[in-house]
Protein backbone atom coordinates (compact mmCIF):
# COMPACT_ATOMS: atom_id res chain seq x y z
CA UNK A 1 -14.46 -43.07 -46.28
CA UNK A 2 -14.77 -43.08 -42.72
CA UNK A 3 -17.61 -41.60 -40.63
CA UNK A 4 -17.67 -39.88 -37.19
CA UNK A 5 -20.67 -40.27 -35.25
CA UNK A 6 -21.92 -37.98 -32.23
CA UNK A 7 -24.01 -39.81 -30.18
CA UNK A 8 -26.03 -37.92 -27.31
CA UNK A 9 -27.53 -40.51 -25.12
CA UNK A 10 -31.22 -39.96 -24.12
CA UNK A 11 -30.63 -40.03 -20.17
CA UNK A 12 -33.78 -38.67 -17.59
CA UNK A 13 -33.02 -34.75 -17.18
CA UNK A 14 -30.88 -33.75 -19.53
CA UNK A 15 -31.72 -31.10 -22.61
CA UNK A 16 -30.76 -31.21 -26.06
CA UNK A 17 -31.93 -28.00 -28.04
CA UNK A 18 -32.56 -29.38 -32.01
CA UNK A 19 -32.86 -26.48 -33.43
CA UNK A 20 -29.95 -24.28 -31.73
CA UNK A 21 -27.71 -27.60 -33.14
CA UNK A 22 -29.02 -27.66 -36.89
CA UNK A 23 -29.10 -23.98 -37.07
CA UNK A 24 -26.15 -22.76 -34.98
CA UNK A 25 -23.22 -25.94 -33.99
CA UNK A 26 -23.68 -27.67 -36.98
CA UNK A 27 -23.02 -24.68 -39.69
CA UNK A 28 -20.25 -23.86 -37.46
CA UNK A 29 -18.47 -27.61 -37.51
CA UNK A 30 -18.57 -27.03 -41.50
CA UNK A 31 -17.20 -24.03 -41.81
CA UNK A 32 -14.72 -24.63 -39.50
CA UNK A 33 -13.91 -28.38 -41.01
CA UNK A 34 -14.15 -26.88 -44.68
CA UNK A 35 -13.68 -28.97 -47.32
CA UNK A 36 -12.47 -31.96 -45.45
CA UNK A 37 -15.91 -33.10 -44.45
CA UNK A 38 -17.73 -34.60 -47.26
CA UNK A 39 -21.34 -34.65 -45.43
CA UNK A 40 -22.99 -34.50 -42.54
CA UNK A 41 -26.28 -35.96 -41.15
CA UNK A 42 -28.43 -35.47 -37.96
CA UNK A 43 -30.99 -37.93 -36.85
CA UNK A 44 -33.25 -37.08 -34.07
CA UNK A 45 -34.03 -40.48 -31.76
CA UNK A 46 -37.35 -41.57 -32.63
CA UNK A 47 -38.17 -44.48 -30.52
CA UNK A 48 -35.96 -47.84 -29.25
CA UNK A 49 -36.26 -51.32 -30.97
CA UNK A 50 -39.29 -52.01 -28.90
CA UNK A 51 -42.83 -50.53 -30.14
CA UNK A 52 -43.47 -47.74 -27.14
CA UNK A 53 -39.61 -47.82 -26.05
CA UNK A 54 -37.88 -44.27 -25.76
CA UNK A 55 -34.55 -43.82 -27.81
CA UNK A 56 -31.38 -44.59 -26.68
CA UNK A 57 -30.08 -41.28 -28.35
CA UNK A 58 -31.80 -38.18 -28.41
CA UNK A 59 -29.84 -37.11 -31.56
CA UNK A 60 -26.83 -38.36 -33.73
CA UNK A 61 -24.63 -36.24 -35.32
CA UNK A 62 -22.90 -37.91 -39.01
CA UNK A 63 -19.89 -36.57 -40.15
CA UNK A 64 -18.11 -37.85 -43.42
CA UNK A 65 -14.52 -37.18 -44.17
CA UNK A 66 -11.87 -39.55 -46.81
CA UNK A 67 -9.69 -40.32 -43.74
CA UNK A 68 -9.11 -40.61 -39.84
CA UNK A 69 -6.21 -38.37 -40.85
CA UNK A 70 -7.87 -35.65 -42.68
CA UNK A 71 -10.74 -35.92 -39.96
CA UNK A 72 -7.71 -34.93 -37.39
CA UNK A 73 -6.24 -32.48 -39.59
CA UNK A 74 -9.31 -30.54 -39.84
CA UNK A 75 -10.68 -31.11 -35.86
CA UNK A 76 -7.66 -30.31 -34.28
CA UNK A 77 -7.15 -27.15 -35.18
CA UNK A 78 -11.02 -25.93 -33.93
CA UNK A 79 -11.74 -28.87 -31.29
CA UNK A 80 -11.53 -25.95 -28.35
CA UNK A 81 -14.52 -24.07 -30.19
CA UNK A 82 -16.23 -26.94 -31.41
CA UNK A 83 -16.50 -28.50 -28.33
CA UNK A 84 -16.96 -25.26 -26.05
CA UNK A 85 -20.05 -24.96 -28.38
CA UNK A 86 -21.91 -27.98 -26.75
CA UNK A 87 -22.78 -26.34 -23.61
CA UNK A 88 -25.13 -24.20 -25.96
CA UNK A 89 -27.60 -27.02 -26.92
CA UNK A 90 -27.15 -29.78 -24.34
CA UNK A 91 -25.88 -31.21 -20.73
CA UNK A 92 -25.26 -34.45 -22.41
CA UNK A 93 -21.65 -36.23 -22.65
CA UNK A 94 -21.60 -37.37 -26.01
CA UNK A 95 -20.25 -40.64 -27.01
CA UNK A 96 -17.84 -40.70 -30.13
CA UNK A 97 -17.46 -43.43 -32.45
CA UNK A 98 -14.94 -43.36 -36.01
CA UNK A 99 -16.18 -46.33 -37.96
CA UNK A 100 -15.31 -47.07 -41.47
CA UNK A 101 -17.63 -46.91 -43.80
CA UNK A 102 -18.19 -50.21 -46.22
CA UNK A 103 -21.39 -49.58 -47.87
């Protein structure tokens, strides 16, 4: 299992709209992924490691799939309208990270 994570970094003056993201982007990324993603998450940054520290990320977006190849299989095809869809809920570049998931 391998996991895809969508990290928006909480930098001064940028905008991330929540709920146009869980309501709108992320029902889109499933339909258009399908079957080959096995789950998704979204955590909304909290706090930092520091009591009174802001988060380093002002949301992560999980996204399971079996493989870095079925992950592929199913992006590719909709990466233009997946990621022409961020302008709708944020100015943030978000950083991506493919990890593999042992526990």
């Amino acid at each position: 299992m391998i996991k895809v994570s969508v990290m928006y970094p909480n930098v001064e003056g940028s905008r991330f709209d929540m709920k146009y993201y869980l309501e709108k982007h992320i029902p889109m990324v499933r339909q258009r992924l399908g079957p080959a993603m096995k789950g998704v998450a979204v955590e909304e940054g909290l706090g930092g490691g520091e009591p009174g520290s802001p988060a380093p990320y002002v949301a992560v977006g999980h996204l399971l799939f079996e493989s870095v190849e079925a992950f592929q299989n199913s992006f590719g095809p909709h990466a233009q309208a997946i990621l022409g869809d961020i302008p709708n809920y944020t100015n943030i570049q978000p950083t991506i990270q493919i990890g593999n998931v042992k526990l």
